[in-house]
PDB file of N, CA and C in Angstrom:
ATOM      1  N   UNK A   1      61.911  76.109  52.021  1.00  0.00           N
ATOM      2  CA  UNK A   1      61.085  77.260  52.359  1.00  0.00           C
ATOM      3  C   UNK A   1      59.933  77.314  51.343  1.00  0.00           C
ATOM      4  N   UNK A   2      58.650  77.463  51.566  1.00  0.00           N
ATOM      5  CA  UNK A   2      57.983  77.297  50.746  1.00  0.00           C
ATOM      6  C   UNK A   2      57.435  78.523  50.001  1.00  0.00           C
ATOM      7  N   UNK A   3      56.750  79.081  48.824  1.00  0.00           N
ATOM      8  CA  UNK A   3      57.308  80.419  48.504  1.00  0.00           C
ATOM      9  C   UNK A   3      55.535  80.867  49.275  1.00  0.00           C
ATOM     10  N   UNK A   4      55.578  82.029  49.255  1.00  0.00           N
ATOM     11  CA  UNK A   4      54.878  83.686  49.472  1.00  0.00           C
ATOM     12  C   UNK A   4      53.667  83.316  49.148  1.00  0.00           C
ATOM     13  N   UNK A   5      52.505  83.576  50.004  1.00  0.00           N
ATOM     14  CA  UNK A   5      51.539  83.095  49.483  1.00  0.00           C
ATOM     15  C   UNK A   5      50.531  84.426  50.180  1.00  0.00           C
ATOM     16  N   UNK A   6      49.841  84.977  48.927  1.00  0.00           N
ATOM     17  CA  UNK A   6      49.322  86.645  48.865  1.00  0.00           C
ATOM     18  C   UNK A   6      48.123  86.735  48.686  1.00  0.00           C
ATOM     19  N   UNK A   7      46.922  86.798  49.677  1.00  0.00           N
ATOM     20  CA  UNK A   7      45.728  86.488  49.569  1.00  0.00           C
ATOM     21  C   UNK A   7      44.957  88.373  49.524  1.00  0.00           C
ATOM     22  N   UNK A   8      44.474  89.164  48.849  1.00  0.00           N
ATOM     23  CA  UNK A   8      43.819  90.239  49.264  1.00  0.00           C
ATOM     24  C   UNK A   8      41.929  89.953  49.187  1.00  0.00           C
ATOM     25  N   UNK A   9      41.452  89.669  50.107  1.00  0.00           N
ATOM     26  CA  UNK A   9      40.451  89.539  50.227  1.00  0.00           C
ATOM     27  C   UNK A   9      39.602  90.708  50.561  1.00  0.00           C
ATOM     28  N   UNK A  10      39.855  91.852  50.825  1.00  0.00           N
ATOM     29  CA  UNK A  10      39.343  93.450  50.809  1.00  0.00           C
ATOM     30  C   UNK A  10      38.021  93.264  49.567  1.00  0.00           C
ATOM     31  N   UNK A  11      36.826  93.667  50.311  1.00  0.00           N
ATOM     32  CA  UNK A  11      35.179  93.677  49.490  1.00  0.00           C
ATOM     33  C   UNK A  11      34.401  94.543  50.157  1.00  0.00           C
ATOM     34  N   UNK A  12      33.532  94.969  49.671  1.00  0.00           N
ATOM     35  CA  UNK A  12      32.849  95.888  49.967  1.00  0.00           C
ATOM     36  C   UNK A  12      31.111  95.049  50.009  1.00  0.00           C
ATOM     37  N   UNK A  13      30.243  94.729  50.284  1.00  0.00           N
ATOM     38  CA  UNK A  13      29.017  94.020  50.621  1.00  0.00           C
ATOM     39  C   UNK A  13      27.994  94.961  51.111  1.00  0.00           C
ATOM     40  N   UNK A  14      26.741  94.767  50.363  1.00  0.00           N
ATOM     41  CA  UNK A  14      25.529  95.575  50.812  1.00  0.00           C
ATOM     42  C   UNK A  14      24.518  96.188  49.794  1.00  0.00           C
ATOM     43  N   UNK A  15      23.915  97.179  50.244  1.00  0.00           N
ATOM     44  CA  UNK A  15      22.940  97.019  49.707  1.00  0.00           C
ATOM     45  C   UNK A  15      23.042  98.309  48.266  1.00  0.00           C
ATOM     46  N   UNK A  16      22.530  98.153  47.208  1.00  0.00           N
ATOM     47  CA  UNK A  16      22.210  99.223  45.871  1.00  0.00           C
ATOM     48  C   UNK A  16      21.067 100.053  46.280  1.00  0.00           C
ATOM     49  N   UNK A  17      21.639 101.480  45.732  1.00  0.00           N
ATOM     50  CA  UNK A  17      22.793 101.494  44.785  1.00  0.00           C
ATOM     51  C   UNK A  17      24.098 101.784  45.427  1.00  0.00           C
ATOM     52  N   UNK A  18      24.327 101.848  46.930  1.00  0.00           N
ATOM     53  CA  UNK A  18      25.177 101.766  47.761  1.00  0.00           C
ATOM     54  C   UNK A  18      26.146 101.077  47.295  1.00  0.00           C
ATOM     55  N   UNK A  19      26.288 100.223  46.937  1.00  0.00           N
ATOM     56  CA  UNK A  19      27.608  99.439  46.547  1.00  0.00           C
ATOM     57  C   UNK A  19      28.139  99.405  45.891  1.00  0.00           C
ATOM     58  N   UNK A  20      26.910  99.835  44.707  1.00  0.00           N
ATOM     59  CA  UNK A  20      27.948 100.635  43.341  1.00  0.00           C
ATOM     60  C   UNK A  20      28.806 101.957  44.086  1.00  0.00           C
ATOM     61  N   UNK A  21      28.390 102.791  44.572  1.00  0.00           N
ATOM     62  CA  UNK A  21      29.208 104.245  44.826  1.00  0.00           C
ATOM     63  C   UNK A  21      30.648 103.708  45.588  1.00  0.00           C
ATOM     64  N   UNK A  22      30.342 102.382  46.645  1.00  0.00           N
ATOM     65  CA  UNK A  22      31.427 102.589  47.475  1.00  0.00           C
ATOM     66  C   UNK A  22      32.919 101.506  46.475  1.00  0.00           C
ATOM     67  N   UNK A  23      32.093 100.857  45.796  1.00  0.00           N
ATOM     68  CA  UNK A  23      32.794 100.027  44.641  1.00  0.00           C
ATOM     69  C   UNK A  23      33.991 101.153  43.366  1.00  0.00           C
ATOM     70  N   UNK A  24      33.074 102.334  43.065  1.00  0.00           N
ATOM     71  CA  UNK A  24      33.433 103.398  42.112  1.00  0.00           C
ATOM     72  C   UNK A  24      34.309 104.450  43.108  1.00  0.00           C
ATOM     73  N   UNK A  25      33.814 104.245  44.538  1.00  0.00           N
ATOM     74  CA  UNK A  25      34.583 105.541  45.735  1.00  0.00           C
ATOM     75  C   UNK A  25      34.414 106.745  45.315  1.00  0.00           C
ATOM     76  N   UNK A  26      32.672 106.841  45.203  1.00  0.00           N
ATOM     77  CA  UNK A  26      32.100 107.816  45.071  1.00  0.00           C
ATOM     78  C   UNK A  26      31.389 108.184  46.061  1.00  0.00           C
ATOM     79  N   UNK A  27      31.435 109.100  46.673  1.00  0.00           N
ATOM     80  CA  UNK A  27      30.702 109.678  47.532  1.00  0.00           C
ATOM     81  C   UNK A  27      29.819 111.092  47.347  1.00  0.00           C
ATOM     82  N   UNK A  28      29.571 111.126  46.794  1.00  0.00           N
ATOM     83  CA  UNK A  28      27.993 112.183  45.614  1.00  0.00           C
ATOM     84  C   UNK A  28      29.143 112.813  44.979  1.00  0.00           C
ATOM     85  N   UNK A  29      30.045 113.049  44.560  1.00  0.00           N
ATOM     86  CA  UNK A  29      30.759 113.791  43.139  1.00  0.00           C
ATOM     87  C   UNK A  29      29.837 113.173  41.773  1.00  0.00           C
ATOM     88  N   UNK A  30      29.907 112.000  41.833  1.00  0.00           N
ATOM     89  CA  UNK A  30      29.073 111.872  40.573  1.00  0.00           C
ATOM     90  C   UNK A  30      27.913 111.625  40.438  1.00  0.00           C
ATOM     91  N   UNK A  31      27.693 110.462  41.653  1.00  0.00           N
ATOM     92  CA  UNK A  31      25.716 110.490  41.463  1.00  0.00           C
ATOM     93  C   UNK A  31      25.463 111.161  43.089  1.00  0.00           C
ATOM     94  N   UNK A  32      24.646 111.726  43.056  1.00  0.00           N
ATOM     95  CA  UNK A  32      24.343 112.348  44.462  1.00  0.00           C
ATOM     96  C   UNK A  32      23.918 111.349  45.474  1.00  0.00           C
ATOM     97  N   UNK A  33      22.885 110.522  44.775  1.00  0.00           N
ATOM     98  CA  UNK A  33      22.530 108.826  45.398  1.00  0.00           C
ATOM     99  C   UNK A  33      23.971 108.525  46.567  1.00  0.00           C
ATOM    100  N   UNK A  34      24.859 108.764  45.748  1.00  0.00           N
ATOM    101  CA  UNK A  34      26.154 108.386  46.677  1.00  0.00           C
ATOM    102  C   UNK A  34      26.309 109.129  47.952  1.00  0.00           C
ATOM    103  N   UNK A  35      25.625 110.352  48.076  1.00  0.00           N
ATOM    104  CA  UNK A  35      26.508 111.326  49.235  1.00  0.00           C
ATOM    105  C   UNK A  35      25.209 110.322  50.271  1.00  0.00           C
ATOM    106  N   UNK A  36      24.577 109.680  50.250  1.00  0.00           N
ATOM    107  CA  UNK A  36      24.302 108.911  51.884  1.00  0.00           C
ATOM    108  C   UNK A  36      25.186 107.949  52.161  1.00  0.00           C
ATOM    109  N   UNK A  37      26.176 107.379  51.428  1.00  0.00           N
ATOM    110  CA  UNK A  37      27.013 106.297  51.256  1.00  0.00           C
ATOM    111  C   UNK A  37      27.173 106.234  52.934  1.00  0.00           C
ATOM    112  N   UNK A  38      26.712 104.998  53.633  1.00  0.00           N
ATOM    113  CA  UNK A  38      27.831 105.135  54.668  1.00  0.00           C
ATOM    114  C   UNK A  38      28.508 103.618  54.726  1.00  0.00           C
ATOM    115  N   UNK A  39      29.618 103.472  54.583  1.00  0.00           N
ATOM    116  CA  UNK A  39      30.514 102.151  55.129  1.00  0.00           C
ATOM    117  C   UNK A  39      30.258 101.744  56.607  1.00  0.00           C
ATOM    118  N   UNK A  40      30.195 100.635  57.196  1.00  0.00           N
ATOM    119  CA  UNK A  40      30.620 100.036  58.366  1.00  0.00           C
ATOM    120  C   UNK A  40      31.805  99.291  58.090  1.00  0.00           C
ATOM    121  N   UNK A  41      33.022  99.834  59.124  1.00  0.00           N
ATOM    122  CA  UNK A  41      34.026  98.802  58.677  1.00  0.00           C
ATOM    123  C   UNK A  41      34.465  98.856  60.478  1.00  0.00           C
ATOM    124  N   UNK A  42      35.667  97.774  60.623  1.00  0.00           N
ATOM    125  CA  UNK A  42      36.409  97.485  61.902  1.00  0.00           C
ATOM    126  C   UNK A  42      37.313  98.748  62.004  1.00  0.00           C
ATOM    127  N   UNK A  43      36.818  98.608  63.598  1.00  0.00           N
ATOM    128  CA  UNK A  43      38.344 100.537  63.373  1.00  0.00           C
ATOM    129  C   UNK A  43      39.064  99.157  63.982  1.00  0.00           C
ATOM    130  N   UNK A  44      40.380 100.490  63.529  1.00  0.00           N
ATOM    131  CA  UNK A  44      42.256  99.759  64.168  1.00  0.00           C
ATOM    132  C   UNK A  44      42.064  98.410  63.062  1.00  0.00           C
ATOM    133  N   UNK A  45      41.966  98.387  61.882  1.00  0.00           N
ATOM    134  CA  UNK A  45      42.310  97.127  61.325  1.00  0.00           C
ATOM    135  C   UNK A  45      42.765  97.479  59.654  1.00  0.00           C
ATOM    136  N   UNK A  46      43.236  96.763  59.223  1.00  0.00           N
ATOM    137  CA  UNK A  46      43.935  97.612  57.985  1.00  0.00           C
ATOM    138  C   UNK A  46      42.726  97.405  57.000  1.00  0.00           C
ATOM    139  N   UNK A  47      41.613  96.888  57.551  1.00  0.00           N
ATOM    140  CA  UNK A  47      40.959  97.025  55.942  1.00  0.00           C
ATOM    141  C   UNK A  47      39.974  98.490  56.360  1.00  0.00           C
ATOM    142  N   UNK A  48      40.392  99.158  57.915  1.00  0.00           N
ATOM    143  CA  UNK A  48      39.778 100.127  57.840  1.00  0.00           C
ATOM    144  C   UNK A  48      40.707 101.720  57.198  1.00  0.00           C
ATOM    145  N   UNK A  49      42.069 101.069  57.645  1.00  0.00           N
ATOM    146  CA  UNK A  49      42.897 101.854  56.642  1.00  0.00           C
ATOM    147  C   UNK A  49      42.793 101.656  55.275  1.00  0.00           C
ATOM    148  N   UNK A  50      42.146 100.590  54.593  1.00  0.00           N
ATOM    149  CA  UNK A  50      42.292 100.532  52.769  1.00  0.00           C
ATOM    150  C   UNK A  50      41.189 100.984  52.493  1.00  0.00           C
ATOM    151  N   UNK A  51      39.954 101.199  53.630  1.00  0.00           N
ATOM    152  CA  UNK A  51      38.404 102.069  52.856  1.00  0.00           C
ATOM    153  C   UNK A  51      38.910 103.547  52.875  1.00  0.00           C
ATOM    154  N   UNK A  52      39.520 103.866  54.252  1.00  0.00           N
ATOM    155  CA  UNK A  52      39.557 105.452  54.477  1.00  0.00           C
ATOM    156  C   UNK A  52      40.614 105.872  52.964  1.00  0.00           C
ATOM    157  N   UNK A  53      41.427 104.804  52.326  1.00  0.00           N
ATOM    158  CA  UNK A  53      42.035 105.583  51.266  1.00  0.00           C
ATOM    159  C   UNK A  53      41.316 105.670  49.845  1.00  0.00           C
ATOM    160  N   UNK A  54      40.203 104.478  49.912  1.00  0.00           N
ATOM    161  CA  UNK A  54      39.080 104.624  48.943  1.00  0.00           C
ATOM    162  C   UNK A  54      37.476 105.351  49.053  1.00  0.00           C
ATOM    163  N   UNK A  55      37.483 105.719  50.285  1.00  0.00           N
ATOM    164  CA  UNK A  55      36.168 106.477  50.887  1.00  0.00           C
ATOM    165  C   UNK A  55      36.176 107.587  51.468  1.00  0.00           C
ATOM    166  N   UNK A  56      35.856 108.672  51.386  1.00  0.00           N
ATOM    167  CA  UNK A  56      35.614 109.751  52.654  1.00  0.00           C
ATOM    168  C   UNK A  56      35.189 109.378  53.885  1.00  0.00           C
ATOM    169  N   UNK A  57      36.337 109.906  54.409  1.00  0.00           N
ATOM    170  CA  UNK A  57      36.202 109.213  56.031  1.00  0.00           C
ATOM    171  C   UNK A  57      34.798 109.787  56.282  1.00  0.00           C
ATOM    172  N   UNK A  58      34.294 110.941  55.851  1.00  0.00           N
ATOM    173  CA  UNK A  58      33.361 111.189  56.649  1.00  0.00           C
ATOM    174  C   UNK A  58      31.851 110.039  56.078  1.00  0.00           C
ATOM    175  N   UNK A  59      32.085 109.174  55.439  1.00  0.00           N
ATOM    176  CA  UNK A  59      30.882 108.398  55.114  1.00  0.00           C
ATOM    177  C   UNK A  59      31.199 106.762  55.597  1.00  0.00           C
ATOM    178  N   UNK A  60      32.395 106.780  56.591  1.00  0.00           N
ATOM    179  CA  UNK A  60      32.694 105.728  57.601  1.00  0.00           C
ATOM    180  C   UNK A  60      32.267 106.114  58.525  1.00  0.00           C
ATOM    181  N   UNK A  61      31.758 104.194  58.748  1.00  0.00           N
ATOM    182  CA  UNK A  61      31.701 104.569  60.223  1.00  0.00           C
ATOM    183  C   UNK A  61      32.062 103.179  60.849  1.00  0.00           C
ATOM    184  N   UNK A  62      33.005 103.503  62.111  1.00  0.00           N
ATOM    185  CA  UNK A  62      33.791 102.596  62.506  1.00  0.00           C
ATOM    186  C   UNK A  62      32.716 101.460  63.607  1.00  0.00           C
ATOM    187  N   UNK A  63      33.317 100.331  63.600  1.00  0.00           N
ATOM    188  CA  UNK A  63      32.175  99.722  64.526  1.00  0.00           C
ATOM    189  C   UNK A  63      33.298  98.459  65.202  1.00  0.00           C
ATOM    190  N   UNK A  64      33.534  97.804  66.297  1.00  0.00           N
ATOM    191  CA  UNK A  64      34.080  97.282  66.969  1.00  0.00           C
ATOM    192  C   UNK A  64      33.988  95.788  66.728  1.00  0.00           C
ATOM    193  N   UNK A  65      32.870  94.908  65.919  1.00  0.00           N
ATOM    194  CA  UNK A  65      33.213  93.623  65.637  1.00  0.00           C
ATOM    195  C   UNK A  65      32.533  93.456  64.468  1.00  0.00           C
ATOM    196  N   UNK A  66      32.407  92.104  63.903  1.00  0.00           N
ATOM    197  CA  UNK A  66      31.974  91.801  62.685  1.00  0.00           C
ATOM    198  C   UNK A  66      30.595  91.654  62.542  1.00  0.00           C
ATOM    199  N   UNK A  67      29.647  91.301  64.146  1.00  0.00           N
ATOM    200  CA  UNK A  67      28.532  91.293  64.424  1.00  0.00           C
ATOM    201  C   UNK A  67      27.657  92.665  64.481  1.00  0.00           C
ATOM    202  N   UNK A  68      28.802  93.775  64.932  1.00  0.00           N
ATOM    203  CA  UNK A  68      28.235  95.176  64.795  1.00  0.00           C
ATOM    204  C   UNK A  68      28.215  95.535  63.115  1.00  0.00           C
ATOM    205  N   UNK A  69      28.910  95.202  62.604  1.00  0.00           N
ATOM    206  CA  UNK A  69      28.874  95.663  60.841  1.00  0.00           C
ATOM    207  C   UNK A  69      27.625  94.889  60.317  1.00  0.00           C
ATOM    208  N   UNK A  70      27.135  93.986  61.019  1.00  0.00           N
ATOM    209  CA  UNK A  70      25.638  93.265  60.461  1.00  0.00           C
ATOM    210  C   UNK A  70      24.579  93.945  61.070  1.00  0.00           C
ATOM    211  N   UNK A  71      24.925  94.433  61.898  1.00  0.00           N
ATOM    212  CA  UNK A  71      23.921  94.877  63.162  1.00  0.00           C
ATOM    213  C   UNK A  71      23.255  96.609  62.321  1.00  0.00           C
ATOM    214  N   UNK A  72      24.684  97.015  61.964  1.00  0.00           N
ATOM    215  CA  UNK A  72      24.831  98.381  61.250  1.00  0.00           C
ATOM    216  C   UNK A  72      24.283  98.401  60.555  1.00  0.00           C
ATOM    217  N   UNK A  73      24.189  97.114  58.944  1.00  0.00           N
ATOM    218  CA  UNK A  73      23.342  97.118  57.940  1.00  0.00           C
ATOM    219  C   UNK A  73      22.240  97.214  58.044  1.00  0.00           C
ATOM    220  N   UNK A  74      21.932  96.296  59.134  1.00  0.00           N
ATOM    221  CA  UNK A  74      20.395  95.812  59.304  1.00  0.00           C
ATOM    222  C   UNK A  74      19.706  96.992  59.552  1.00  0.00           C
ATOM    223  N   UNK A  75      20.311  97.610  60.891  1.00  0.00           N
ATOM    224  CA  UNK A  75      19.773  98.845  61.242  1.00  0.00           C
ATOM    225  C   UNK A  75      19.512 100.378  60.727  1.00  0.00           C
ATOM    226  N   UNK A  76      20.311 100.147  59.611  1.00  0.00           N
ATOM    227  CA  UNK A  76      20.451 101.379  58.532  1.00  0.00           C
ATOM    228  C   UNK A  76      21.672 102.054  58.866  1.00  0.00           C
ATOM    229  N   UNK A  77      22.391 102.070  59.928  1.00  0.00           N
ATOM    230  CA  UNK A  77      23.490 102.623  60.103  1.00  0.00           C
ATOM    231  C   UNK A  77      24.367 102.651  59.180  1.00  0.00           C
ATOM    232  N   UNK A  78      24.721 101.818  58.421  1.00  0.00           N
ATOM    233  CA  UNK A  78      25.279 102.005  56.825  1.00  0.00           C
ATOM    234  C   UNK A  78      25.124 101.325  56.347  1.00  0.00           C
ATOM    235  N   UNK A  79      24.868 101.032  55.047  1.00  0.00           N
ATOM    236  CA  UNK A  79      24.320 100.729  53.629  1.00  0.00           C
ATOM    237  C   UNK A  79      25.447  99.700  53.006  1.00  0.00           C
ATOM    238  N   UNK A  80      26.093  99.525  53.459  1.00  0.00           N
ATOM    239  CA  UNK A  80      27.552  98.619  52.777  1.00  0.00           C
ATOM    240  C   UNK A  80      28.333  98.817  54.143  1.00  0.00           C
ATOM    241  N   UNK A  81      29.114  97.776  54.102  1.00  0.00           N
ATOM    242  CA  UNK A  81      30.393  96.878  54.828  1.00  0.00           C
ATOM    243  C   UNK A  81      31.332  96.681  54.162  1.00  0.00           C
ATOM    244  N   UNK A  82      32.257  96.852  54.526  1.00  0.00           N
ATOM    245  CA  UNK A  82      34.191  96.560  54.345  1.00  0.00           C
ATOM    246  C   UNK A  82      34.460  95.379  55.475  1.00  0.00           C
ATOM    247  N   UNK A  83      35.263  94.785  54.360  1.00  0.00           N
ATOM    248  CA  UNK A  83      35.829  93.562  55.199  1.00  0.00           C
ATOM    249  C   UNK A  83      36.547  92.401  54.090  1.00  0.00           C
ATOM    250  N   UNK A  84      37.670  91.427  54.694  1.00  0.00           N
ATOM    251  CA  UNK A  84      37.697  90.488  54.136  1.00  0.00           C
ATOM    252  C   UNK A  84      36.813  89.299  53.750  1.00  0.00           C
ATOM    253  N   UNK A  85      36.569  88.881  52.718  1.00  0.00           N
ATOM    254  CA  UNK A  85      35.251  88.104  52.584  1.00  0.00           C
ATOM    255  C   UNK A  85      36.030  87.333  51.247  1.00  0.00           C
ATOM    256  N   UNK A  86      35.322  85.796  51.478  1.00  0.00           N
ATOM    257  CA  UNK A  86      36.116  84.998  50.726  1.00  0.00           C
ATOM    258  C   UNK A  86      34.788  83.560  50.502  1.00  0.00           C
TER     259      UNK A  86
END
């Protein structure tokens, strides 16, 4: 049996100073810069369950593929992405 092999690839990607806040899981408590924070992440996928426990849901926003979370950046829809990235 070969042993356990434990990869967490969970990152956060995008643009400053956005990435510092969502990196710190600040959402304006400390720099106000932060309260536009918005995430694009995959709904129904667990790395959208590991932002909502590091982010205010209300500065997610869920998007349906990996092409919409580029689509999101580009478009301003949010400022940083969640995802595995390696």
């Amino acid at each position: 049996v070969p042993p356990p092999y434990f990869w967490d690839g969970f990152r956060f990607g995008g643009l400053q100073p956005y990435l510092e806040c969502a990196l710190n899981g600040d959402t304006g408590a400390i720099d106000p810069t932060c309260s536009n924070l918005r995430v694009c992440v995959l709904e129904g996928t667990t790395t959208f369950s590991r932002t909502a426990q590091l982010i205010d849901p209300n500065n997610i926003v869920t998007v349906q593929s990996f092409e919409d979370e580029i689509a999101g950046l580009n478009s301003g829809a949010c400022n940083v992405i969640a995802g595995g990235f390696h």
